[in-house]
PDB file of N, CA and C in Angstrom:
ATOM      1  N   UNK A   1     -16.976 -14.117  15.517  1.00  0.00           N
ATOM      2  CA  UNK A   1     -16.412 -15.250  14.819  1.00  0.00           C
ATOM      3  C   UNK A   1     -16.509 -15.010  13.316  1.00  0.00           C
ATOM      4  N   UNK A   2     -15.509 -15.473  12.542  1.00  0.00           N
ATOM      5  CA  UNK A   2     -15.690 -15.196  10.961  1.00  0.00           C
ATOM      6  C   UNK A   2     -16.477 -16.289  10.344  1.00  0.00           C
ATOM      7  N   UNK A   3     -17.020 -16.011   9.660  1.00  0.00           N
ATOM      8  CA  UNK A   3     -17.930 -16.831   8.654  1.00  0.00           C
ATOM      9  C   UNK A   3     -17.530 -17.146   7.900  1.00  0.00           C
ATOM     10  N   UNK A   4     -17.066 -18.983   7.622  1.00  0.00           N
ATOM     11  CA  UNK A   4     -16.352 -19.119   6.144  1.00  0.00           C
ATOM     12  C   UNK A   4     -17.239 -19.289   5.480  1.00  0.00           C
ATOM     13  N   UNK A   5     -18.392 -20.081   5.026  1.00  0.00           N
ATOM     14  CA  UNK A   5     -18.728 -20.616   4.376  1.00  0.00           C
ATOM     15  C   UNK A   5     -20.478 -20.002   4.138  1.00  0.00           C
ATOM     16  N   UNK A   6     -21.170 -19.833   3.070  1.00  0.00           N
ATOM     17  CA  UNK A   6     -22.597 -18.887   3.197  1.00  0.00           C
ATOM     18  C   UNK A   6     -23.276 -19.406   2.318  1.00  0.00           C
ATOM     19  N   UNK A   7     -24.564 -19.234   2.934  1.00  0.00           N
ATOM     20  CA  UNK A   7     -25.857 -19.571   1.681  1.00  0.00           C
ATOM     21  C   UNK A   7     -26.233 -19.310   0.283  1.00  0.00           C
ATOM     22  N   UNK A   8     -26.702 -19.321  -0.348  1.00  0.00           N
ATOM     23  CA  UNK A   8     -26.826 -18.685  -1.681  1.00  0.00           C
ATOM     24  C   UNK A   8     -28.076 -17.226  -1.700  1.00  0.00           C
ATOM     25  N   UNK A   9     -28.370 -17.068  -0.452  1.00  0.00           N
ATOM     26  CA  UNK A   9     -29.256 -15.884  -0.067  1.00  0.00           C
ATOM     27  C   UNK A   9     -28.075 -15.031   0.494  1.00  0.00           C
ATOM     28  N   UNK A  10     -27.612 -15.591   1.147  1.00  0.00           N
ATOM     29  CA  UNK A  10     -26.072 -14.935   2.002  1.00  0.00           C
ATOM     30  C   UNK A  10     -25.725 -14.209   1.460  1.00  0.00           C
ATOM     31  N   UNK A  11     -24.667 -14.834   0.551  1.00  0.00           N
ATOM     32  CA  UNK A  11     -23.903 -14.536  -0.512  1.00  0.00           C
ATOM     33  C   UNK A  11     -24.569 -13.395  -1.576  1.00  0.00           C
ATOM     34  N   UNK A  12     -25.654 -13.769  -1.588  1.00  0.00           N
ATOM     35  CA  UNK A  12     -26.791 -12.687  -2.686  1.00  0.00           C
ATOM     36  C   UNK A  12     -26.282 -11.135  -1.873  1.00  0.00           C
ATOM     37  N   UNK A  13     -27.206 -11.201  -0.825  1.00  0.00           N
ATOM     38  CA  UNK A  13     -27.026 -10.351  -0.308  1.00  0.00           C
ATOM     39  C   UNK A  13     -25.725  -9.574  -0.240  1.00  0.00           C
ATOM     40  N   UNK A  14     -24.527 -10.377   0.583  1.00  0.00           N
ATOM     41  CA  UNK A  14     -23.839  -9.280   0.583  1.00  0.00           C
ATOM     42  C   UNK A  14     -22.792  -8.384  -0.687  1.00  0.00           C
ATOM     43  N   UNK A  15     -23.411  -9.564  -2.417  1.00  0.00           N
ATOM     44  CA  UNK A  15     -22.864  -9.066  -3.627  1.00  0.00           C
ATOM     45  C   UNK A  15     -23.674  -7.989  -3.641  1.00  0.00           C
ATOM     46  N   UNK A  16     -24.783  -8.139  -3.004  1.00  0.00           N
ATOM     47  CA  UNK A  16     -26.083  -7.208  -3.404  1.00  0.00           C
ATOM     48  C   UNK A  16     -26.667  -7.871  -5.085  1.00  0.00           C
ATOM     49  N   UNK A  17     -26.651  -8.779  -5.112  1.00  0.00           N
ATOM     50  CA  UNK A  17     -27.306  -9.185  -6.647  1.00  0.00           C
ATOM     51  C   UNK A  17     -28.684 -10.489  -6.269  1.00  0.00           C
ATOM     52  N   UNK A  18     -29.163 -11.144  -6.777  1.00  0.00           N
ATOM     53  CA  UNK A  18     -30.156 -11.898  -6.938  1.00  0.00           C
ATOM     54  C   UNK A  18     -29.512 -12.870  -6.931  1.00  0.00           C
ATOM     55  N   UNK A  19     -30.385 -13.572  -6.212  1.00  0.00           N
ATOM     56  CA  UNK A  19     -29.953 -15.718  -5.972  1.00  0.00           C
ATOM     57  C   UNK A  19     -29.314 -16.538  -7.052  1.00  0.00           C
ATOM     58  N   UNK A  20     -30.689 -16.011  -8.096  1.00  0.00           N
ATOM     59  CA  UNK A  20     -30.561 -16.492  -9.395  1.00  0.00           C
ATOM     60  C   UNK A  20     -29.382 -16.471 -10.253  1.00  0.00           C
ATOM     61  N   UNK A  21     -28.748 -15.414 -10.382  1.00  0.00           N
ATOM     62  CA  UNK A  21     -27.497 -14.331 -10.785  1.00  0.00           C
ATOM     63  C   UNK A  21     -26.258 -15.830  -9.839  1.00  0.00           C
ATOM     64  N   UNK A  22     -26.222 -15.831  -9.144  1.00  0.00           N
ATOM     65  CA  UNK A  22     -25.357 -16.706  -8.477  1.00  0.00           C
ATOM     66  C   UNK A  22     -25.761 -18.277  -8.975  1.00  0.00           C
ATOM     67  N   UNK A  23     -26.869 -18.326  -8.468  1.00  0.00           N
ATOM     68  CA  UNK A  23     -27.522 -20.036  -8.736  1.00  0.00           C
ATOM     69  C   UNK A  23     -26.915 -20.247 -10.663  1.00  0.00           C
ATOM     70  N   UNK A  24     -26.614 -19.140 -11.092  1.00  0.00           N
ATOM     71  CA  UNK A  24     -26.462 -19.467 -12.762  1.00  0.00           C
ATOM     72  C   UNK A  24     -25.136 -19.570 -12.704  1.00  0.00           C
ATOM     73  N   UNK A  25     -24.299 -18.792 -11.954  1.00  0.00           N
ATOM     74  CA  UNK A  25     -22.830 -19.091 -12.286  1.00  0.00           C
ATOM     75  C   UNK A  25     -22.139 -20.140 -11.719  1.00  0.00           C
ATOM     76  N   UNK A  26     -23.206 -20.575 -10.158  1.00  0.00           N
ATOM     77  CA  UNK A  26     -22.375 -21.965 -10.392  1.00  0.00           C
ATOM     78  C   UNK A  26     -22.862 -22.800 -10.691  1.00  0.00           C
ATOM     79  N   UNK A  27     -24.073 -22.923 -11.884  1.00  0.00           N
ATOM     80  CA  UNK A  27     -24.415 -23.618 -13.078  1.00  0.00           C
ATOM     81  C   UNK A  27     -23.527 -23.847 -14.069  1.00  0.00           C
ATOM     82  N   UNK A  28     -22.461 -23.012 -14.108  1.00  0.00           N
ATOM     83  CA  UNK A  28     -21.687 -22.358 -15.609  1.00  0.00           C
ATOM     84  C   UNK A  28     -20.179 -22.700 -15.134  1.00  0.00           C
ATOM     85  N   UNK A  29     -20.329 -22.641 -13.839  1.00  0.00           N
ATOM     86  CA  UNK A  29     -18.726 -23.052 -13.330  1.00  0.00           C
ATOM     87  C   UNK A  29     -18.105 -21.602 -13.395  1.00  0.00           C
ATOM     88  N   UNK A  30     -18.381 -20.932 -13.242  1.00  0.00           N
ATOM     89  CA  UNK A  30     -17.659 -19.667 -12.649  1.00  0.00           C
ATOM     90  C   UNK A  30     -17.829 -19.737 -11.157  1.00  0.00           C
ATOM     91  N   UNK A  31     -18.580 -19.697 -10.448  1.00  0.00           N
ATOM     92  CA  UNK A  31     -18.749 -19.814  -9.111  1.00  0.00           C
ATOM     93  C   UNK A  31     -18.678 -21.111  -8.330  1.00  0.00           C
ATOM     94  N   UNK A  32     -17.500 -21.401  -7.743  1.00  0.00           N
ATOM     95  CA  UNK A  32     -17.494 -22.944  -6.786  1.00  0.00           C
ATOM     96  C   UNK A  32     -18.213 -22.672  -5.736  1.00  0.00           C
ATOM     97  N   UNK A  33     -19.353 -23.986  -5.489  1.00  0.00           N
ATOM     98  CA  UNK A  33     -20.038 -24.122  -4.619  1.00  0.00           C
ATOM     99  C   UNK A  33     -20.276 -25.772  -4.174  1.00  0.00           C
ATOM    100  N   UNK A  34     -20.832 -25.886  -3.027  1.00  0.00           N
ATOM    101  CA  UNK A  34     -20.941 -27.424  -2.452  1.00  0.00           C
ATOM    102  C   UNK A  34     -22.751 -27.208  -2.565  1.00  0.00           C
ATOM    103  N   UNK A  35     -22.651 -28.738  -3.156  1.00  0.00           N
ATOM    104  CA  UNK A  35     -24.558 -28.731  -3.076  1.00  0.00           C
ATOM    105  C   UNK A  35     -24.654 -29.279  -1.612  1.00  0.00           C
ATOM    106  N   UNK A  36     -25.559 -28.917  -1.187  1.00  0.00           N
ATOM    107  CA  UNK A  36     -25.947 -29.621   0.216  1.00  0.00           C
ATOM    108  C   UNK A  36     -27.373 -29.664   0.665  1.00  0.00           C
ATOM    109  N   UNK A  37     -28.197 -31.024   0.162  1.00  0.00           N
ATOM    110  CA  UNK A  37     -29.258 -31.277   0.226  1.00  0.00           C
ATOM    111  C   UNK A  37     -30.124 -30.201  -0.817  1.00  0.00           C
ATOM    112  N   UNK A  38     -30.553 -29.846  -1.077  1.00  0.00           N
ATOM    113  CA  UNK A  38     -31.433 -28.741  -2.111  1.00  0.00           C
ATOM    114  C   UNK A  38     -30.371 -27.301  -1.953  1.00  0.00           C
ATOM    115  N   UNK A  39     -29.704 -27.374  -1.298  1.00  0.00           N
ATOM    116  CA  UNK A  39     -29.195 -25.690  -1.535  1.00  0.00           C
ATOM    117  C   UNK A  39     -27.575 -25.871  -1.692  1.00  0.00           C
ATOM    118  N   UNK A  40     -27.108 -24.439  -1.530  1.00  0.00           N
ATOM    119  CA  UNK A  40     -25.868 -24.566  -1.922  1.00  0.00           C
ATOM    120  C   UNK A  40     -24.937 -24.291  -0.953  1.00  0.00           C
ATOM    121  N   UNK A  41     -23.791 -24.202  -0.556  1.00  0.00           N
ATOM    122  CA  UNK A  41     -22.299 -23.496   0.504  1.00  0.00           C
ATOM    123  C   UNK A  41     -21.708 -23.098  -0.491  1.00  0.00           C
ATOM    124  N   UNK A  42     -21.088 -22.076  -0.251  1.00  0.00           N
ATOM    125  CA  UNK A  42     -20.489 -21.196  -1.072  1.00  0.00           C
ATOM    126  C   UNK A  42     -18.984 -20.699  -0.373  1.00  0.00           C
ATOM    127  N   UNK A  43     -18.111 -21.474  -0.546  1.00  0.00           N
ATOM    128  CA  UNK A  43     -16.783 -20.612   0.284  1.00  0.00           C
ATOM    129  C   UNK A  43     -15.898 -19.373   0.469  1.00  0.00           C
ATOM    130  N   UNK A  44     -15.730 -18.818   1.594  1.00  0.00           N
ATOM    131  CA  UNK A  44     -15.331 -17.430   1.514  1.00  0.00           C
ATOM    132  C   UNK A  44     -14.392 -17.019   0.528  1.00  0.00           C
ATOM    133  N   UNK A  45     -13.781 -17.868   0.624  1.00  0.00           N
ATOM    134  CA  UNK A  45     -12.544 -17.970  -0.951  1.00  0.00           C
ATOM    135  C   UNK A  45     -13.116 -18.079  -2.309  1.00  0.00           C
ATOM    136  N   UNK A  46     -13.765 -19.037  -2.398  1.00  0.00           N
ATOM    137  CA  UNK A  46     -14.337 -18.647  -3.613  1.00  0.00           C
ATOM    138  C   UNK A  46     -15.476 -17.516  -4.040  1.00  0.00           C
ATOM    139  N   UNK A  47     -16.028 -17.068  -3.314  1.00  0.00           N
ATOM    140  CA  UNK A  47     -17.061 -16.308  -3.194  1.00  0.00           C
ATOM    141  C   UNK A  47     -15.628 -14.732  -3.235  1.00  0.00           C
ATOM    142  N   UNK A  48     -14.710 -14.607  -2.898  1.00  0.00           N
ATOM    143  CA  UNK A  48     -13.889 -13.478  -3.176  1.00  0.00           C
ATOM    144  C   UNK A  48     -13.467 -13.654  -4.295  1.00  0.00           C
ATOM    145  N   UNK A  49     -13.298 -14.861  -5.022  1.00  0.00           N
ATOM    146  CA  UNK A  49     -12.430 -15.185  -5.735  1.00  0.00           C
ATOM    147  C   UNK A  49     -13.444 -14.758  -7.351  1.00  0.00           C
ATOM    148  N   UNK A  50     -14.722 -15.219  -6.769  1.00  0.00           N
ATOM    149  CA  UNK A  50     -15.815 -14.768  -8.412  1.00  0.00           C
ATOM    150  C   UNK A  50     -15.758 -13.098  -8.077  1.00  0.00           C
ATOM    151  N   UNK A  51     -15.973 -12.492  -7.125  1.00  0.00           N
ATOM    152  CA  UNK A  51     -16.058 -11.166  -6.967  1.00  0.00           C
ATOM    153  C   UNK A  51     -14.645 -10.388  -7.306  1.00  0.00           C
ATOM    154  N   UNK A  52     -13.752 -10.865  -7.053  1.00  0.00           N
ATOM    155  CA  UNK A  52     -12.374  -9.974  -8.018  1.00  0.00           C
ATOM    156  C   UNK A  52     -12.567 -10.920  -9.326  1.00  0.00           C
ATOM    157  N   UNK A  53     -12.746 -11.899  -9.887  1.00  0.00           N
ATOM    158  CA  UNK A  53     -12.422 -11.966 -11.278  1.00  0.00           C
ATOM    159  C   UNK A  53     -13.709 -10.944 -11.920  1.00  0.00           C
ATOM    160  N   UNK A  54     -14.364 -10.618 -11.607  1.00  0.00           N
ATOM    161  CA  UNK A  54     -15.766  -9.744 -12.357  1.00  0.00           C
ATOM    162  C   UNK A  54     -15.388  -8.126 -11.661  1.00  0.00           C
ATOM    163  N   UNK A  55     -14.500  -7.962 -11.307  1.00  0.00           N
ATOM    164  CA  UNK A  55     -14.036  -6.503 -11.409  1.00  0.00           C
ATOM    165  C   UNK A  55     -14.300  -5.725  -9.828  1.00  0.00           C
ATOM    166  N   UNK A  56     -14.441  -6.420  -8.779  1.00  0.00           N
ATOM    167  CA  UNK A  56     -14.776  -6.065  -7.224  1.00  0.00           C
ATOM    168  C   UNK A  56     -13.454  -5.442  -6.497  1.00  0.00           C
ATOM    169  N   UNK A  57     -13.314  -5.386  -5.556  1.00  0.00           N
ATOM    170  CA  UNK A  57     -12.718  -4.845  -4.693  1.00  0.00           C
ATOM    171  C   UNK A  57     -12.796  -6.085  -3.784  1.00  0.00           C
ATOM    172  N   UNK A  58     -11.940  -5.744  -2.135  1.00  0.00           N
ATOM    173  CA  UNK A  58     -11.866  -6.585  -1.539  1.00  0.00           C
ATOM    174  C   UNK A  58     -12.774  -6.752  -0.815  1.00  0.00           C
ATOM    175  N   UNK A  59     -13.616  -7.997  -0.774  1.00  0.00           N
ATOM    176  CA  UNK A  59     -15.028  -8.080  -0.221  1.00  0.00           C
ATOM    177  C   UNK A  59     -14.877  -8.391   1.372  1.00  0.00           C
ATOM    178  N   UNK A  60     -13.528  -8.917   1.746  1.00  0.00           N
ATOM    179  CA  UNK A  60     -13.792  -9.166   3.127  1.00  0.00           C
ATOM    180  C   UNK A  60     -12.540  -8.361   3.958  1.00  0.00           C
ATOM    181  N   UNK A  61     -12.134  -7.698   5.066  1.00  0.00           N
ATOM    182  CA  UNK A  61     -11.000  -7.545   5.232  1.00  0.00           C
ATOM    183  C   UNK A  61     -10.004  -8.306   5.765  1.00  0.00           C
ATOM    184  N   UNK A  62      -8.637  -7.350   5.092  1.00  0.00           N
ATOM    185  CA  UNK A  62      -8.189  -9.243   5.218  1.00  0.00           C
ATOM    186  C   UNK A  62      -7.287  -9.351   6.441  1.00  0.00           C
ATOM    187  N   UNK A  63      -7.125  -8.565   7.541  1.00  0.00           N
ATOM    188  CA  UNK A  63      -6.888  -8.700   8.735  1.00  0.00           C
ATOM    189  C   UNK A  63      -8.183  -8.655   9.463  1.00  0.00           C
ATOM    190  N   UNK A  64      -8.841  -9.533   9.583  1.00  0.00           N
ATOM    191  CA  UNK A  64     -10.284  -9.709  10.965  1.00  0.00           C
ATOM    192  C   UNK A  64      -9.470  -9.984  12.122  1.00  0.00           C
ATOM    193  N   UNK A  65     -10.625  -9.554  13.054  1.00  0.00           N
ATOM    194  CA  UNK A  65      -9.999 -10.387  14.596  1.00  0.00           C
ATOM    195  C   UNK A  65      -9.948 -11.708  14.396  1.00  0.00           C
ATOM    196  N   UNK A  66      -9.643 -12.343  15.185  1.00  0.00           N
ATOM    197  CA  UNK A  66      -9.411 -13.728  15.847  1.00  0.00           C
ATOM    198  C   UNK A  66     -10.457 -14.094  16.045  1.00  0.00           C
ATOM    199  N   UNK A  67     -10.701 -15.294  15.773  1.00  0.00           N
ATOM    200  CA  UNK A  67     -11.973 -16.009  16.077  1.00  0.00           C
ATOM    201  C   UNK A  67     -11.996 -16.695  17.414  1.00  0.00           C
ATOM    202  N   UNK A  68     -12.785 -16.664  18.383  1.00  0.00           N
ATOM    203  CA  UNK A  68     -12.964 -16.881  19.792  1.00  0.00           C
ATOM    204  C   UNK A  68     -11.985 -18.678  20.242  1.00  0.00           C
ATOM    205  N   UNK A  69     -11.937 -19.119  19.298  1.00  0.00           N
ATOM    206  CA  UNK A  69     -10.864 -20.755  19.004  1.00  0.00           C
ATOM    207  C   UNK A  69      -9.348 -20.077  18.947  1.00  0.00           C
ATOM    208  N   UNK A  70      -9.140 -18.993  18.326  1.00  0.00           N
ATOM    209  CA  UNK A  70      -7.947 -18.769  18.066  1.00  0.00           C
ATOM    210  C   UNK A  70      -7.352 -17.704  19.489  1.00  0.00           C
ATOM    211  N   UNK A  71      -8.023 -17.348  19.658  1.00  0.00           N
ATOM    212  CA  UNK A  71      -8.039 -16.653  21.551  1.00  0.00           C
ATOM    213  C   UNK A  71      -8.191 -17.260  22.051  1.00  0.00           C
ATOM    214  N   UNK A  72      -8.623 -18.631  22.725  1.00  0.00           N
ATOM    215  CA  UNK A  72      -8.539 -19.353  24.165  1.00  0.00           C
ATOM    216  C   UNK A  72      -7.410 -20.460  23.588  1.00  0.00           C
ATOM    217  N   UNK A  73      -7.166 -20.878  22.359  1.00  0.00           N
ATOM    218  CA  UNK A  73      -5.969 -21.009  22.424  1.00  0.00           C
ATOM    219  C   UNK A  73      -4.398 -20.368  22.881  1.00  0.00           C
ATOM    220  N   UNK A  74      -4.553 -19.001  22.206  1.00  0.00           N
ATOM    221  CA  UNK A  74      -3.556 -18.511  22.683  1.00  0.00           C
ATOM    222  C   UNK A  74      -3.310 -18.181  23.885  1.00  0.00           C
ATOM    223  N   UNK A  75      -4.910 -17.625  24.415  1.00  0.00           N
ATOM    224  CA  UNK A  75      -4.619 -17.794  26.213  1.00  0.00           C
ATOM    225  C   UNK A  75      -3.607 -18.918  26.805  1.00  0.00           C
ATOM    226  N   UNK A  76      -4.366 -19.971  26.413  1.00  0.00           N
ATOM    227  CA  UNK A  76      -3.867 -21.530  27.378  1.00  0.00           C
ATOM    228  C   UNK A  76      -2.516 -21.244  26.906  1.00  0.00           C
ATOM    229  N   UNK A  77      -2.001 -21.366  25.604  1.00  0.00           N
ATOM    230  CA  UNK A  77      -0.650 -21.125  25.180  1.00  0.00           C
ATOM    231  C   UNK A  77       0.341 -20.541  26.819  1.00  0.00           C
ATOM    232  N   UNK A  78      -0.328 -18.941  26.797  1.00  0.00           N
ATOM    233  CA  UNK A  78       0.349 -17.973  27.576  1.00  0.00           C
ATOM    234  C   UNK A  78       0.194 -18.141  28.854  1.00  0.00           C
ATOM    235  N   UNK A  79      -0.940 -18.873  29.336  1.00  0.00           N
ATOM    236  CA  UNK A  79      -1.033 -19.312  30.840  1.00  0.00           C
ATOM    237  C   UNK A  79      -0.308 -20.201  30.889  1.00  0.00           C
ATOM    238  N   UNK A  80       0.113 -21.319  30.454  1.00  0.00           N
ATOM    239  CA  UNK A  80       0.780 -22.444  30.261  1.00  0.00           C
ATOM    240  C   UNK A  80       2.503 -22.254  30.413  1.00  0.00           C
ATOM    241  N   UNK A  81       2.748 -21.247  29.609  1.00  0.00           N
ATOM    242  CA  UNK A  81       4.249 -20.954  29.793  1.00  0.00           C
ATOM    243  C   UNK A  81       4.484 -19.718  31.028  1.00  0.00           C
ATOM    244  N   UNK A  82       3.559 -19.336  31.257  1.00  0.00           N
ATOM    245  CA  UNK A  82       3.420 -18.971  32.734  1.00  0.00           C
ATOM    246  C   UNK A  82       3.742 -19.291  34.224  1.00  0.00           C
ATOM    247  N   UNK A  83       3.182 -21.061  33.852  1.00  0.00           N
ATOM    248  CA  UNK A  83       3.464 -21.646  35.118  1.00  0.00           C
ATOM    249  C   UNK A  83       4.731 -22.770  35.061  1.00  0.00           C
ATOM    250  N   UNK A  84       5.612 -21.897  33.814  1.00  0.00           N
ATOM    251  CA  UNK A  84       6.362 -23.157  33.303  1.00  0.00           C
ATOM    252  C   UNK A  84       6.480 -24.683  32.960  1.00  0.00           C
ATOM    253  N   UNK A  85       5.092 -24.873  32.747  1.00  0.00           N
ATOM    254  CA  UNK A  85       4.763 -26.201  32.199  1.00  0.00           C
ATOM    255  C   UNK A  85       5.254 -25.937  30.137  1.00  0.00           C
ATOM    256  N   UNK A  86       6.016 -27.475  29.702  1.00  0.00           N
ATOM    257  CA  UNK A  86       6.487 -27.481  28.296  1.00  0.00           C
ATOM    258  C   UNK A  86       5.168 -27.817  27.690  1.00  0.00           C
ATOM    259  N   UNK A  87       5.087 -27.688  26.104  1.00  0.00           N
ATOM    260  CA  UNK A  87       4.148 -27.686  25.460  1.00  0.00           C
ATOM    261  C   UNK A  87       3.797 -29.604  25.877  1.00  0.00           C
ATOM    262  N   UNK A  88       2.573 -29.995  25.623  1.00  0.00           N
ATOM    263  CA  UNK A  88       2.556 -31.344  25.440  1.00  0.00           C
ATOM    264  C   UNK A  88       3.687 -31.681  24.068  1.00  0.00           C
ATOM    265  N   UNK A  89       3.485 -32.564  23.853  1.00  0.00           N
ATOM    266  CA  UNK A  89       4.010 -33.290  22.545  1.00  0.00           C
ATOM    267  C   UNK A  89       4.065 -34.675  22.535  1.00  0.00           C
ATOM    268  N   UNK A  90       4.412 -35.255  21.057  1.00  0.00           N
ATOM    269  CA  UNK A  90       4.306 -36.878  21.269  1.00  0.00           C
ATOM    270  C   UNK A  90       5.590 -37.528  21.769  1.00  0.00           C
ATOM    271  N   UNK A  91       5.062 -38.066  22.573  1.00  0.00           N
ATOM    272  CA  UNK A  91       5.945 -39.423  24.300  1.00  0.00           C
ATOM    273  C   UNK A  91       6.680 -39.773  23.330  1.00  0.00           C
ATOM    274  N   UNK A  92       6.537 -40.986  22.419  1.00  0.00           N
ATOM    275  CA  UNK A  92       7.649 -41.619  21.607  1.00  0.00           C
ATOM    276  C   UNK A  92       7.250 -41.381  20.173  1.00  0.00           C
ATOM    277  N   UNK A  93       8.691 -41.485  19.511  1.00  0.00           N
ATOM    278  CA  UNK A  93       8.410 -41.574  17.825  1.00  0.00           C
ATOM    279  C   UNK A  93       8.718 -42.647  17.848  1.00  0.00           C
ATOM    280  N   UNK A  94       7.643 -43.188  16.807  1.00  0.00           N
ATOM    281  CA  UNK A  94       8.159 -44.831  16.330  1.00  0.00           C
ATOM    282  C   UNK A  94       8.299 -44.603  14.386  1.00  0.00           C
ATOM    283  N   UNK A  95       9.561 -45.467  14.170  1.00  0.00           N
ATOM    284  CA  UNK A  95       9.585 -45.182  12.689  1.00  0.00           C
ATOM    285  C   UNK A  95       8.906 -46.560  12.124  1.00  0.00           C
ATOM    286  N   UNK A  96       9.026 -46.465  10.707  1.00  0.00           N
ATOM    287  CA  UNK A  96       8.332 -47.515  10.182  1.00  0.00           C
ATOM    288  C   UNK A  96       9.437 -48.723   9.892  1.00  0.00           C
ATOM    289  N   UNK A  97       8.722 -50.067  10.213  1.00  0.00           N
ATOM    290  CA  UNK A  97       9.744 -50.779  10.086  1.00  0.00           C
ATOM    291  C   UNK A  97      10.348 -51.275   8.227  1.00  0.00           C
ATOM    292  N   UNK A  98      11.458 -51.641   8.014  1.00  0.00           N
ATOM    293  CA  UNK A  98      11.803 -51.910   6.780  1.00  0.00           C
ATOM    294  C   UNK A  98      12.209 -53.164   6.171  1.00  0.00           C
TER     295      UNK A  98
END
């Protein structure tokens, strides 16, 4: 499964730099992060996004597999049109009145 979202040890790690080094930039607003209770989330997007503006390469690749949600979906998808059953969808549209 892909990992969006990482700790501020996480994230250390896989820049290879110190907590601190991070804990300062998104002090400074270079680095977007969510506080959450005493620590921080750090999003995969933004966490690529401080690592190419400071001169990186691509930190994650950007074709991963499928995440185990995005495979038993597509299963059911393909079993589904299998047994010729139509997708669900919504019974009635109702518009708004004017």
């Amino acid at each position: 499964m892909q990992k969006t979202t990482f700790t501020l040890s996480e994230a250390a790690d896989l820049l290879r730099c110190h907590k601190e080094t991070l804990r300062r930039a998104i002090l400074d607003g270079t680095l977007q992060a969510a506080r959450l209770g005493r620590g921080y989330r750090i999003s995969r997007i933004d966490l690529q996004r401080f690592w190419t503006e400071r001169g990186g390469g691509e930190l994650f690749d950007r074709f991963e597999p499928a995440t185990d949600a995005e495979e038993a979906s597509k299963k059911a998808d393909s079993t589904a049109r299998k047994k010729g059953k139509k997708d669900a969808g919504p019974h009635q549209l109702t518009l708004p009145l004017s």
